[in-house]
Protein backbone atom coordinates (compact mmCIF):
# COMPACT_ATOMS: atom_id res chain seq x y z
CA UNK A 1 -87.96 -166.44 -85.97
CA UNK A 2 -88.08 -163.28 -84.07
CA UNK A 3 -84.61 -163.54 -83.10
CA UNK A 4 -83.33 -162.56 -86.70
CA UNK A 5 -85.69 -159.35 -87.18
CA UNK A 6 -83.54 -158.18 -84.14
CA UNK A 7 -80.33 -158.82 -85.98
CA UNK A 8 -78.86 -155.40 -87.28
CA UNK A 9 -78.50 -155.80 -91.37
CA UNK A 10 -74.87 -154.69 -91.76
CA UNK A 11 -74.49 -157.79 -89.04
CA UNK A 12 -75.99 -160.60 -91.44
CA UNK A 13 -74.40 -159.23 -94.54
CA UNK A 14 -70.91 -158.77 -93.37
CA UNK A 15 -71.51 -162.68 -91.89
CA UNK A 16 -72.90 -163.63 -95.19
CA UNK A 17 -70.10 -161.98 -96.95
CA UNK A 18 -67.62 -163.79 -94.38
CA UNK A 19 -68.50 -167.14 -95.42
CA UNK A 20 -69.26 -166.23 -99.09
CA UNK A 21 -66.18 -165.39 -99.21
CA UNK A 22 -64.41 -168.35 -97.57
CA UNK A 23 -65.95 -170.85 -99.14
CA UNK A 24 -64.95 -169.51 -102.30
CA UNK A 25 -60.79 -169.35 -101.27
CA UNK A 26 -60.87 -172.37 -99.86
CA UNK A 27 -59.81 -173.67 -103.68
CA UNK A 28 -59.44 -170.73 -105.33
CA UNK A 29 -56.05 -172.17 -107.25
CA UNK A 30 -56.81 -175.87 -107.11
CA UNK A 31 -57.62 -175.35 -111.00
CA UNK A 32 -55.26 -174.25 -113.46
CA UNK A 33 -55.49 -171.25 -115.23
CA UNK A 34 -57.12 -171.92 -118.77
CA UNK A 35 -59.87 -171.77 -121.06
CA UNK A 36 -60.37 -167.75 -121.83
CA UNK A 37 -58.82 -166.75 -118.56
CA UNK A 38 -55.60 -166.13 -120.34
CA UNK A 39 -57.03 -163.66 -122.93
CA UNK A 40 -58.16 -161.47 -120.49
CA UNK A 41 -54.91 -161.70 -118.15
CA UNK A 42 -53.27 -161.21 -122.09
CA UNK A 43 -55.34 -158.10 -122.79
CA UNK A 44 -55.19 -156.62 -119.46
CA UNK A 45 -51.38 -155.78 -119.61
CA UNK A 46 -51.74 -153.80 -122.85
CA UNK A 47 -53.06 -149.85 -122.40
CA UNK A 48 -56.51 -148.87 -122.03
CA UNK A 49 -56.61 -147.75 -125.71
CA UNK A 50 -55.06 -150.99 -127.06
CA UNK A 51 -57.71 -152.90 -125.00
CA UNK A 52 -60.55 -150.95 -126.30
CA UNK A 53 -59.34 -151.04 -130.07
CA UNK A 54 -58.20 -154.74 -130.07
CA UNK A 55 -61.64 -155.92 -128.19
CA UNK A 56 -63.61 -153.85 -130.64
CA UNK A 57 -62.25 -157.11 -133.37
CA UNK A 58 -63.76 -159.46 -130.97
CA UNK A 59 -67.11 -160.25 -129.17
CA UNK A 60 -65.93 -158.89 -125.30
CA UNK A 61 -66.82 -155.55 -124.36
CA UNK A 62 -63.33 -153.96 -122.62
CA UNK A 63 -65.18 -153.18 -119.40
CA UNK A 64 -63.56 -156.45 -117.00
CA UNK A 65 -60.01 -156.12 -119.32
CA UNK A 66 -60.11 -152.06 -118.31
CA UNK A 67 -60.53 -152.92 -114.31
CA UNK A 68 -57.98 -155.90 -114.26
CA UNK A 69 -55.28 -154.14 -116.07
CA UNK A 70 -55.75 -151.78 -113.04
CA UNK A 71 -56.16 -154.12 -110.78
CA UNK A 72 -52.58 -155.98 -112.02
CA UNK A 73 -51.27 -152.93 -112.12
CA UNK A 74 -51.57 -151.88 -108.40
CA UNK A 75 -51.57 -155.61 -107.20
CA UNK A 76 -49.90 -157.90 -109.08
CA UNK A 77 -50.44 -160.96 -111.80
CA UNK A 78 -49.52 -164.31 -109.91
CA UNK A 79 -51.71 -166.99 -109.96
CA UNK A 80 -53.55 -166.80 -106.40
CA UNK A 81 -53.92 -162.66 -106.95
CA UNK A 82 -55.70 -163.06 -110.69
CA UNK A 83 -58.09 -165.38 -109.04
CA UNK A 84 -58.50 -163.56 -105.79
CA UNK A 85 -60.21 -160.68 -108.42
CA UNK A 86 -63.39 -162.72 -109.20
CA UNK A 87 -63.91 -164.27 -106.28
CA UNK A 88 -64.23 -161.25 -104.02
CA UNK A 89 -66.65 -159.78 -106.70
CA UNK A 90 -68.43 -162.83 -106.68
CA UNK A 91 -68.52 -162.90 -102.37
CA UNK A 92 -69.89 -159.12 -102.90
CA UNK A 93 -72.65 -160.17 -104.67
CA UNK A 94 -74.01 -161.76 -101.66
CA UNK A 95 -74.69 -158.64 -100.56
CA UNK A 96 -77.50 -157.42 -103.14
CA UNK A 97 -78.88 -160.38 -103.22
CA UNK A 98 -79.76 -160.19 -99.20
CA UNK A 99 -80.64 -156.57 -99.24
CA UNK A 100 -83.42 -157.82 -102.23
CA UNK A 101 -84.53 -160.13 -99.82
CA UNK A 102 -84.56 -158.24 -96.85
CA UNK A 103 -86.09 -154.90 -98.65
CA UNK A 104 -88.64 -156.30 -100.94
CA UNK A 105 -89.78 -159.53 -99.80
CA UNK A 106 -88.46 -160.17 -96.09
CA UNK A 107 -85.93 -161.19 -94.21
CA UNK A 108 -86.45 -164.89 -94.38
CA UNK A 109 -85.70 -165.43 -98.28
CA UNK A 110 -83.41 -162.51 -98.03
CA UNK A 111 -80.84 -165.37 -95.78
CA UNK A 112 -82.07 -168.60 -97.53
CA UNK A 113 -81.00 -166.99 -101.25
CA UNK A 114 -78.21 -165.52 -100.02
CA UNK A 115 -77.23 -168.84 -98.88
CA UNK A 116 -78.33 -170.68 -102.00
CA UNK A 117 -75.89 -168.62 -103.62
CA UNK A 118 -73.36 -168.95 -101.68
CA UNK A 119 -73.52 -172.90 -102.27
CA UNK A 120 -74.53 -172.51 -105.67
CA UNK A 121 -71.31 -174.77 -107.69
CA UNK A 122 -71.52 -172.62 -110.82
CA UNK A 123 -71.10 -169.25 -108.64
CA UNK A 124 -68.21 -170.89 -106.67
CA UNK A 125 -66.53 -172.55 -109.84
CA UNK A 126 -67.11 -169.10 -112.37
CA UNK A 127 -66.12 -167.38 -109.17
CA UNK A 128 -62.43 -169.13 -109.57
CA UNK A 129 -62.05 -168.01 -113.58
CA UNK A 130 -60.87 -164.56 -114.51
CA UNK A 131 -63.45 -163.34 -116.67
CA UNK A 132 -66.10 -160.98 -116.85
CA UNK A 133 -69.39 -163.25 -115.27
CA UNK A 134 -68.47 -162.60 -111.60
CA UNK A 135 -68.83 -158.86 -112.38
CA UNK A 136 -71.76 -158.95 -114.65
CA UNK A 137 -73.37 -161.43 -111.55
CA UNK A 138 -72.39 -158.42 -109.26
CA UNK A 139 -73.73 -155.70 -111.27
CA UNK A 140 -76.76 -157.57 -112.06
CA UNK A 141 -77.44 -158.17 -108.52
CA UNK A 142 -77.46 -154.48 -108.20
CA UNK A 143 -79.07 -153.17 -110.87
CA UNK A 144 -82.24 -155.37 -109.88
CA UNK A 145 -81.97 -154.11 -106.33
CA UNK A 146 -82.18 -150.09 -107.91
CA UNK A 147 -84.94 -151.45 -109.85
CA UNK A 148 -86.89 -152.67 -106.85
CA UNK A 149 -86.23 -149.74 -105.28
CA UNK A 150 -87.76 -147.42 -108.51
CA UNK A 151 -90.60 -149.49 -108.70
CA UNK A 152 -91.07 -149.09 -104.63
CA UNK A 153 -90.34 -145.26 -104.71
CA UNK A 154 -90.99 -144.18 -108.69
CA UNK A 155 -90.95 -140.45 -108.16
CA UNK A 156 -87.52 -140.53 -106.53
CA UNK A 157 -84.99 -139.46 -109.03
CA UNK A 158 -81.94 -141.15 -107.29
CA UNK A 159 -82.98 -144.20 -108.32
CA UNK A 160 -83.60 -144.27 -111.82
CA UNK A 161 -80.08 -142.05 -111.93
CA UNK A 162 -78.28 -145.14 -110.10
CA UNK A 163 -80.32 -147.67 -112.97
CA UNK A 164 -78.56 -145.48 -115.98
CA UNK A 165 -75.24 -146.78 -114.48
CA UNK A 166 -75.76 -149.95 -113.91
CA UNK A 167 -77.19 -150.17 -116.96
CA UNK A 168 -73.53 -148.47 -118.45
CA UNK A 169 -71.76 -150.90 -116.47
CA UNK A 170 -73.43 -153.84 -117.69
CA UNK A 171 -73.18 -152.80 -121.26
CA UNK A 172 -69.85 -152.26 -120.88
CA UNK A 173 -69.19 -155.67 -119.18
CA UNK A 174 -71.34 -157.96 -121.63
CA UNK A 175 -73.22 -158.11 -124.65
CA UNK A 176 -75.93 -159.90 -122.45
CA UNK A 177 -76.85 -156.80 -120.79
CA UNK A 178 -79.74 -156.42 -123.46
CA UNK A 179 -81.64 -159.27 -122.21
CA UNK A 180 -81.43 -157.31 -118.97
CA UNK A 181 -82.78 -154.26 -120.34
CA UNK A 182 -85.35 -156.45 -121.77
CA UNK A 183 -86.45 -157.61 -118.35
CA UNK A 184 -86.40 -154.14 -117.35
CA UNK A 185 -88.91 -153.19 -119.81
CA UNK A 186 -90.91 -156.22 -119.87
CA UNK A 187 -91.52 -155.66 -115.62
CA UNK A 188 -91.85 -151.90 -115.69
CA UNK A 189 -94.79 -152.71 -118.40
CA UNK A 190 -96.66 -154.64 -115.72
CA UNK A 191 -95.49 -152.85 -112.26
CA UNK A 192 -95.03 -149.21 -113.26
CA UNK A 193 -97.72 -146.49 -113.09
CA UNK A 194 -98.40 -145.33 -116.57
CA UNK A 195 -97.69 -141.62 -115.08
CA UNK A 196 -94.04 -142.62 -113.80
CA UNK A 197 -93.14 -144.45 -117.51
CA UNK A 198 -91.31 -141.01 -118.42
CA UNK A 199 -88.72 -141.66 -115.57
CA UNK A 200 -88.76 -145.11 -117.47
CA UNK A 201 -87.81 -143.87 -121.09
CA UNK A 202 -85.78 -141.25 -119.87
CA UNK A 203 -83.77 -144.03 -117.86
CA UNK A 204 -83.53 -146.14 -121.22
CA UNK A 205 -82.30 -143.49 -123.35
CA UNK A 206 -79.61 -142.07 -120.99
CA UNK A 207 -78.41 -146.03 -120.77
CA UNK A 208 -78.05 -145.92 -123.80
CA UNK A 209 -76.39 -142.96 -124.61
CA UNK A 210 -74.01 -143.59 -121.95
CA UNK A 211 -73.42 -146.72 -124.28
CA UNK A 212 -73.21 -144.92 -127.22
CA UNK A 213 -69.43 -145.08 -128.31
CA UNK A 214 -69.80 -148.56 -128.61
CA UNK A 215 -73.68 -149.18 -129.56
CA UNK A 216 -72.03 -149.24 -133.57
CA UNK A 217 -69.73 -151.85 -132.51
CA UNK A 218 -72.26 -153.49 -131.17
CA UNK A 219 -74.30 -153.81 -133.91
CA UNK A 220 -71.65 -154.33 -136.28
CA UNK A 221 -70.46 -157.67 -134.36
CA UNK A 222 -73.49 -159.32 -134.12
CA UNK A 223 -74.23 -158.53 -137.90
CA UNK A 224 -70.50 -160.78 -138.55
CA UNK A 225 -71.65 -163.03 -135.40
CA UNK A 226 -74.86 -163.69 -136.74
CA UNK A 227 -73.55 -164.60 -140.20
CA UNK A 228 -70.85 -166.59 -139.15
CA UNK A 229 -72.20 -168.32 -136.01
CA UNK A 230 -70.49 -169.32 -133.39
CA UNK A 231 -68.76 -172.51 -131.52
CA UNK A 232 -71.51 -172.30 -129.15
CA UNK A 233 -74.18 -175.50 -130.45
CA UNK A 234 -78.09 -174.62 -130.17
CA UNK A 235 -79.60 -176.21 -127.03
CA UNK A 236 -82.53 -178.98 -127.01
CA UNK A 237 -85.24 -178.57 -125.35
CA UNK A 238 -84.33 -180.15 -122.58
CA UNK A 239 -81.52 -177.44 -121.46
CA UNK A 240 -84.86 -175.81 -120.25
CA UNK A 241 -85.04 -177.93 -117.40
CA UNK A 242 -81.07 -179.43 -117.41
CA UNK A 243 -79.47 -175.79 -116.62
CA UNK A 244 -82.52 -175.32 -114.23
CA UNK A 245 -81.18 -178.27 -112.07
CA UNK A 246 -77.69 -176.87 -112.71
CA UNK A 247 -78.02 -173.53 -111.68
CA UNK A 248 -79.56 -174.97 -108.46
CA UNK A 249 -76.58 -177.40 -108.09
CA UNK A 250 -78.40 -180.91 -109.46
CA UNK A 251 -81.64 -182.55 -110.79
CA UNK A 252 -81.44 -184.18 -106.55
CA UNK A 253 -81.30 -180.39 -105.50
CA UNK A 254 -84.72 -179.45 -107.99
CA UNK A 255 -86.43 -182.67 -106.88
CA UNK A 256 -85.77 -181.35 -103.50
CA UNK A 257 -86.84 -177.86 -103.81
CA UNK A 258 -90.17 -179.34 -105.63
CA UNK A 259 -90.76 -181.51 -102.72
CA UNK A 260 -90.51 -178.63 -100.05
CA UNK A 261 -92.80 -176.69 -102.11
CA UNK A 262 -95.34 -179.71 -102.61
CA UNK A 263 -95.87 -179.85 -98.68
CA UNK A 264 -96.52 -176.26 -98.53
CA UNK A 265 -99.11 -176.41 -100.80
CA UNK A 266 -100.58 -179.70 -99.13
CA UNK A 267 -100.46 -177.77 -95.94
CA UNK A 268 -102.79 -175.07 -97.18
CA UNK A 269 -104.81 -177.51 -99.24
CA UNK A 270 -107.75 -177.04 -98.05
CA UNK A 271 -107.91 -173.85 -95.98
CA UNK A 272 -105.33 -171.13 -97.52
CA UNK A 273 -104.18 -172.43 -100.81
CA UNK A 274 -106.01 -169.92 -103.19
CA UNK A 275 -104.45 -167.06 -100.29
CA UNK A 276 -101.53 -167.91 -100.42
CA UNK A 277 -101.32 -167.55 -104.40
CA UNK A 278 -103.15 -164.58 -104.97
CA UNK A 279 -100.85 -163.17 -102.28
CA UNK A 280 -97.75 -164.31 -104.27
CA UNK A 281 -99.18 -162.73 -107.78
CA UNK A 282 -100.53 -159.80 -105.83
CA UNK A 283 -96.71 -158.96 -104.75
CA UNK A 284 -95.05 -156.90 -107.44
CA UNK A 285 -91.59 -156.99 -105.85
CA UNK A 286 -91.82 -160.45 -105.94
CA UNK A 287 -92.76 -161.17 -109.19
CA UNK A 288 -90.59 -159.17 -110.55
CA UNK A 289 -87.92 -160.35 -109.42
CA UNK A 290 -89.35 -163.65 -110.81
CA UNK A 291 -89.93 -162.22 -114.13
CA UNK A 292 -86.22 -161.36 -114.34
CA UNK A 293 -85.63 -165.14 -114.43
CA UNK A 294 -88.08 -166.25 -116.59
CA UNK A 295 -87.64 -163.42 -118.95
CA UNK A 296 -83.93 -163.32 -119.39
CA UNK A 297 -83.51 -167.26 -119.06
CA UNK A 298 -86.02 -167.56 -121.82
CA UNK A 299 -84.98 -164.79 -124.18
CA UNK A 300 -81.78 -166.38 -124.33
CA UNK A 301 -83.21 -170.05 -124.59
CA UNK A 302 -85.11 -169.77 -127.70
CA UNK A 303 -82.87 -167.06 -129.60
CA UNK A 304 -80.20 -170.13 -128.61
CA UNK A 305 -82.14 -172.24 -130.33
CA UNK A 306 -83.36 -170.20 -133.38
CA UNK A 307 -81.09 -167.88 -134.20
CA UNK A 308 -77.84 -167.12 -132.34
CA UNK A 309 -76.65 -170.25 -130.03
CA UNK A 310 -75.26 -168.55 -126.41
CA UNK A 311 -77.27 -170.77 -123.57
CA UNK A 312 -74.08 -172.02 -121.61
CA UNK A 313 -73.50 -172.54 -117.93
CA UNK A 314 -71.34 -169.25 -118.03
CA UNK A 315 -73.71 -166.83 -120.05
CA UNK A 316 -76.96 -167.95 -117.93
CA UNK A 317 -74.70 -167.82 -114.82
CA UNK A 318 -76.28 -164.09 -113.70
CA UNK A 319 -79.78 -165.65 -114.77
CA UNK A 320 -79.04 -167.36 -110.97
CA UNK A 321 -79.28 -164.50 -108.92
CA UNK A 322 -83.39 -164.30 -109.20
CA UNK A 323 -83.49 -167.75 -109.69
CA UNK A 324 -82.20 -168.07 -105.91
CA UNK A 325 -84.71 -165.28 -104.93
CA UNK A 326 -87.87 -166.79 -106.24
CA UNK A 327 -87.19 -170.19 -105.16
CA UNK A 328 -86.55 -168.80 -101.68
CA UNK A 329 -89.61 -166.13 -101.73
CA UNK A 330 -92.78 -169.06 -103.70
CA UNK A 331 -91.76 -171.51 -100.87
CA UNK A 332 -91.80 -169.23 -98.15
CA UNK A 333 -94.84 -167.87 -99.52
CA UNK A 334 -96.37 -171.52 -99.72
CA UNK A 335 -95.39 -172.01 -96.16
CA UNK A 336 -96.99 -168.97 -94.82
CA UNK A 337 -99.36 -169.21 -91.61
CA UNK A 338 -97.63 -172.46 -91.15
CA UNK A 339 -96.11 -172.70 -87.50
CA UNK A 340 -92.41 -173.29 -88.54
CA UNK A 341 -92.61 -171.28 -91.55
CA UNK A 342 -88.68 -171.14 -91.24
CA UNK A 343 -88.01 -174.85 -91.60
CA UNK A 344 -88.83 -174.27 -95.18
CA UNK A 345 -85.71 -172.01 -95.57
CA UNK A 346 -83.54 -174.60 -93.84
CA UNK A 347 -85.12 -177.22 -96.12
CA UNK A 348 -83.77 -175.91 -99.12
CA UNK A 349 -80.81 -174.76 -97.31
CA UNK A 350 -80.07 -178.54 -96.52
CA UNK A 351 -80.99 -179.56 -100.12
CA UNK A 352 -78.24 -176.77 -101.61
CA UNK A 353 -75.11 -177.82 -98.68
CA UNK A 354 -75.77 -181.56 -99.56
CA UNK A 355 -75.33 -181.19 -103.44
CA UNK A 356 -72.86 -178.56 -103.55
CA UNK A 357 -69.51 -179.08 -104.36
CA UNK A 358 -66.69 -176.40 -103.29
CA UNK A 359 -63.87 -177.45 -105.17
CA UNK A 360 -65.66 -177.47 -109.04
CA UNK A 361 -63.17 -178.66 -111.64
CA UNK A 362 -63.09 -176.60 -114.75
CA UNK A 363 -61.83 -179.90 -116.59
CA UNK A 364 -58.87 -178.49 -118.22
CA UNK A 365 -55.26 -179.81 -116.33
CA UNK A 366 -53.13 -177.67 -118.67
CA UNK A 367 -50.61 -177.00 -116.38
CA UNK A 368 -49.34 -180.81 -116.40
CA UNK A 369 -49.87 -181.59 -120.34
CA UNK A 370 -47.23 -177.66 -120.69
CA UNK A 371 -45.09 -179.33 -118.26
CA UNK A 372 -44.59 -182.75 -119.78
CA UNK A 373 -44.29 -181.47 -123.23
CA UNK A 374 -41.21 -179.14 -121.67
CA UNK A 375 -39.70 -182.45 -120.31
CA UNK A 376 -40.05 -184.20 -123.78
CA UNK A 377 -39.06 -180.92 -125.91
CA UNK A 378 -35.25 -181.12 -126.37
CA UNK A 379 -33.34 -178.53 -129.14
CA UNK A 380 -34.59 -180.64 -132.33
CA UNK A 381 -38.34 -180.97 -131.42
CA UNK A 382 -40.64 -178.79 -133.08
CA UNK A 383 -43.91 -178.53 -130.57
CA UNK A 384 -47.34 -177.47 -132.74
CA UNK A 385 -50.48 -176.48 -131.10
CA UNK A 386 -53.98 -176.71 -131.81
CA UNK A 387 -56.19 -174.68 -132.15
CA UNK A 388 -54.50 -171.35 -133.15
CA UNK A 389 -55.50 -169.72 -130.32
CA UNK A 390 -54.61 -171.93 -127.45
CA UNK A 391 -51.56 -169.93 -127.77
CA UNK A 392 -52.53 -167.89 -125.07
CA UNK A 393 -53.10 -170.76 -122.76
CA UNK A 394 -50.03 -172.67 -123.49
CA UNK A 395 -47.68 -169.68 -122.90
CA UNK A 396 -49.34 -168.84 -119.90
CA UNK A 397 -48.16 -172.11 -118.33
CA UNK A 398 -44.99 -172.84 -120.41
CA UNK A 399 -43.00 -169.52 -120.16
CA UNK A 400 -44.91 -166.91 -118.32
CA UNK A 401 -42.39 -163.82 -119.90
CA UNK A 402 -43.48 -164.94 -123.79
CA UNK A 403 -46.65 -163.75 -122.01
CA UNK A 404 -45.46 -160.23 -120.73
CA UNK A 405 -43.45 -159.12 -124.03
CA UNK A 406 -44.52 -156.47 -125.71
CA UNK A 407 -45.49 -156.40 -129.38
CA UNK A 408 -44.98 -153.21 -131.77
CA UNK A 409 -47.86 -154.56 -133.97
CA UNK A 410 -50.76 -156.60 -133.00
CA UNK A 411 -50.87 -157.87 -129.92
CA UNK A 412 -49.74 -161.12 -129.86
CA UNK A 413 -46.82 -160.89 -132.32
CA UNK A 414 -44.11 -160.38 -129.63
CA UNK A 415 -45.57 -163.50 -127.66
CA UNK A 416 -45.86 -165.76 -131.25
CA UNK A 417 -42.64 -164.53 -132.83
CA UNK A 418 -41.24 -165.44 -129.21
CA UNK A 419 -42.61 -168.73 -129.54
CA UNK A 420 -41.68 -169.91 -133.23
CA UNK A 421 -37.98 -168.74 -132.17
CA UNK A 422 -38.23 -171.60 -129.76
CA UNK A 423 -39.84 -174.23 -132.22
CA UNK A 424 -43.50 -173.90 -130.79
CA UNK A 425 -46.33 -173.13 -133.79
CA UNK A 426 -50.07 -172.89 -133.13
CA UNK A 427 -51.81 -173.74 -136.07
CA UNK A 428 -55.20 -175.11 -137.25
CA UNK A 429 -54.73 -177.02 -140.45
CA UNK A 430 -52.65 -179.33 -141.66
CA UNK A 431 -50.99 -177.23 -144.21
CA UNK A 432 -49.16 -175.02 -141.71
CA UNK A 433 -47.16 -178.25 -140.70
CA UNK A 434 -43.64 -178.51 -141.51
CA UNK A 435 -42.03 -181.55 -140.77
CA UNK A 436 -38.63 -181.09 -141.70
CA UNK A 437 -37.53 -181.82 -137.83
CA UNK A 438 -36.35 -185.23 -136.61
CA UNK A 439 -39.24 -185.13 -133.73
CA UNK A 440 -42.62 -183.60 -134.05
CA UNK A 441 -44.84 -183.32 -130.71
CA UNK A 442 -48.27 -182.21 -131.09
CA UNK A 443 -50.76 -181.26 -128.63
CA UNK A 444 -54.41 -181.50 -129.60
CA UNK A 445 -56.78 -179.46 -127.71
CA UNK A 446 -59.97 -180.26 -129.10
CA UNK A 447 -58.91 -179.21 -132.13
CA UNK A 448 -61.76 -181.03 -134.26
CA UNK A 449 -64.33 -178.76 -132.07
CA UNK A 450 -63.67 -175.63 -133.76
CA UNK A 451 -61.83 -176.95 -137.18
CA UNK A 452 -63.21 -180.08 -137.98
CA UNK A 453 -61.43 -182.46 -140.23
CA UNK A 454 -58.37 -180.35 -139.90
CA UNK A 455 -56.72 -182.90 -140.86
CA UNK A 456 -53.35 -182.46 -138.95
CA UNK A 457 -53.17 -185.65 -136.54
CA UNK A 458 -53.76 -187.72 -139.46
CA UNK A 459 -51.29 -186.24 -142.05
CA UNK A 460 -48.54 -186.63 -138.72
CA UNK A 461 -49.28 -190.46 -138.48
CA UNK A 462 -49.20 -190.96 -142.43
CA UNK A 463 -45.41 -188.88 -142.54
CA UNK A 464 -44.12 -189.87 -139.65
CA UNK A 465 -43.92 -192.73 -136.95
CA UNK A 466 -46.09 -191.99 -133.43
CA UNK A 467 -43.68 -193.19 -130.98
CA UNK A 468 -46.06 -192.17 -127.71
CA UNK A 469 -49.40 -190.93 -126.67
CA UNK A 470 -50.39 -189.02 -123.98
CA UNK A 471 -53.69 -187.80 -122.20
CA UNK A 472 -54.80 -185.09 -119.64
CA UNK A 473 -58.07 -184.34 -118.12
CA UNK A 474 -60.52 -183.07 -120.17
CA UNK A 475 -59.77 -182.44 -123.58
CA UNK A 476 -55.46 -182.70 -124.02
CA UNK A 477 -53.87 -185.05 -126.21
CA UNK A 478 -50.09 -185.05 -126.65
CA UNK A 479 -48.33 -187.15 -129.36
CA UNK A 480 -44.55 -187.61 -129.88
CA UNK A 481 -43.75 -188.52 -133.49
CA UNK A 482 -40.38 -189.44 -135.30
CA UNK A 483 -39.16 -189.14 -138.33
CA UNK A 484 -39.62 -192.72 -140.63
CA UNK A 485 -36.32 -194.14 -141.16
């Protein structure tokens, strides 16, 4: 494929970027707003210093809050501009992920990952929420690159000066950024001259200064986190594989991508086999852009599983971009010398377009269960909510201006003091009912996930008569009770 050495880059990666970014508006509101988006949209409309001092409490870095509250600031907070945010930064990370390709490896799995991310489901549905992963995806994507491009060029200042902020901005997007910094170390171990490993520690230790003012709330939140847990469960083994096939689209999409690699290796059976593979460990770009998968992927596996659960679709979603690369770069490798070395590419290309999916559900149709329980709420209903903190979500879609006021205090004290005016009480136990109204309706959103045996739905039915029952896709109940004659 002559044809596409010939292409001018900026060409294929404002193309690329074109129908990254299509794809990904082509739903971009089909899905209702929910799940943590509304914290952040919450957060973001506070000042910088209330965003830094409340998200201190918490587990989120203020990085993504700090941008968006910009970001609504100059360009507004309805539904289709909040979700045009992450999508763009999710289309630009097309971008690094070609030039990775095209730099470091070649051209060939430069395109084919590019494109594997572009279909990838998880990077088109997390591309749709507004949350932090499309920018740590973005970052990540980056930060790689500038790592490639130390290793390539090690004496060349510029380049380990670029790492220390993308380091800082991955820091200050996620706490994940350490298994990054892990890869980092783990690869420049293997690929960096011994003489150069002073541009290395000098690199870490500005990264970490830069990261300073919050490297003690850092440590003191996964001292509480670690002693606490969290909602997250510990994976089985078998989420080794399972997210594998996810992150790729399906176990049909693997199977696929196996099979494509297979016949490369049959091809070379017998002549160029042993080559091929020394050629593939031989290349350091290569592998270490494999290592950043396998390293990251299972750092966070096995602490999941033996000590601090976090291995969910969102967390590993950055773990994608090298996935994409080394999948595209082994079977192009494995393929080499063979005649259409590019039907390899288009191979997996086909495998990713058939399985994809460009209108992911995020399972959660709030919007409908806020809007019946409006139509059943008269002026004697009292309306609780579980969990506690599903407040957020269901004043986001019930009255979007309990969402804008502006608290003295804490943060959410305008928006809750707003709500119990109006009869609506987010609780998580049963002892914060009160059921001295003539109609109780209660909506249960998973509540028995984080507070098991709360308690509350069983305490309603005992004191009261259940007159009607309600469900909404994925996890809503809605009951209507009355008051026993």
């Amino acid at each position: 494929m002559k044809f596409l050495e010939r292409i001018p880059s900026f060409v294929l990666i404002i193309g690329l970027f074109i129908i990254a970014l299509s794809i990904r508006l082509l739903h971009v509101t089909s899905t209702d707003i929910a799940g943590d988006e509304p914290f952040s949209i919450f957060m973001a409309q506070f000042s910088v210093s209330e965003i830094v001092a409340f998200l201190n409490t918490g587990n989120n870095p203020p990085l993504f809050e700090i941008v968006l509250h910009y970001y609504m600031l100059w360009i507004g907070d309805s539904d289709f501009v909040l979700r045009l945010f992450p999508t763009v930064l999710s289309a630009l990370t097309v971008i690094p992920v070609f030039l990775i390709g095209d730099r470091f490896l070649n051209r060939r799995v430069g395109l084919v990952a590019s494109l594997l991310f572009i279909f990838s489901i998880y990077n088109i549905r997390f591309a749709h929420e507004v949350r932090v992963y499309s920018l740590f995806a973005l970052a990540f994507a980056w930060v790689l690159y500038f790592f490639l491009a130390a290793l390539k060029e090690p004496s060349r200042k510029r380049w380990w000066f670029v790492l220390v902020i993308g380091n800082a901005i991955l820091l200050y997007a996620h706490y994940l950024s350490f298994y990054v910094l892990l890869a980092q170390g783990f690869a420049a171990l293997l690929f960096l001259p011994v003489r150069q490993w002073k541009y290395l520690i000098g690199m870490f230790a500005l990264s970490l200064l830069a990261y300073s003012p919050m490297l003690t709330v850092f440590i003191e939140r996964l001292g509480k986190v670690s002693g606490a847990g969290t909602w997250v469960q510990p994976p089985g083994w078998g989420e080794i594989y399972g997210s594998i096939n996810l992150l790729l689209n399906s176990r049909v999409t693997t199977v696929m991508i196996l099979l494509v690699a297979l016949a490369g290796v049959a091809m070379n059976w017998k002549d160029g086999l042993l080559e091929h593979l020394r050629k593939i460990v031989a290349n350091k770009f290569g592998m270490t852009v494999m290592l950043w998968f396998i390293v990251t992927y299972l750092a966070m596996f096995f602490i999941s599983m033996f000590y601090l659960p976090m291995f969910i679709d969102r967390y590993i979603l950055f773990t994608s971009v090298p996935l994409f690369l080394t999948v595209a770069w082994v079977v192009d490798e494995l393929w080499g010398g063979f005649k259409f070395q590019w039907l390899s590419g288009l191979l997996l290309l086909i495998a990713s377009v058939l399985t994809t999916d460009l209108n992911p559900s995020n399972d959660r149709e709030i919007a409908a269960t806020v809007q019946q329980i409006a139509e059943l709420k008269n002026g004697e209903t009292k309306v609780y909510v579980a969990p506690n903190h599903f407040n957020l979500v269901f004043a986001y879609h019930y009255n979007r201006e309990w969402f804008r006021l502006r608290g003295t205090e804490e943060p959410m004290a305008a928006l809750d003091s707003a709500m119990h005016a109006n009869g609506i009480f987010a609780i998580n136990k049963k002892e914060s009912l009160n059921m001295d109204a003539d109609r109780i309706i209660y909506l249960d959103a998973a509540s028995e996930f984080v507070n098991p045996n709360n308690g509350i739905l069983e305490m309603l039915r005992a004191e009261m008569n259940e007159t009607a029952s309600y469900h909404h896709h994925q996890i809503f109940d809605t009951y209507v009770f009355e008051q026993k004659p």
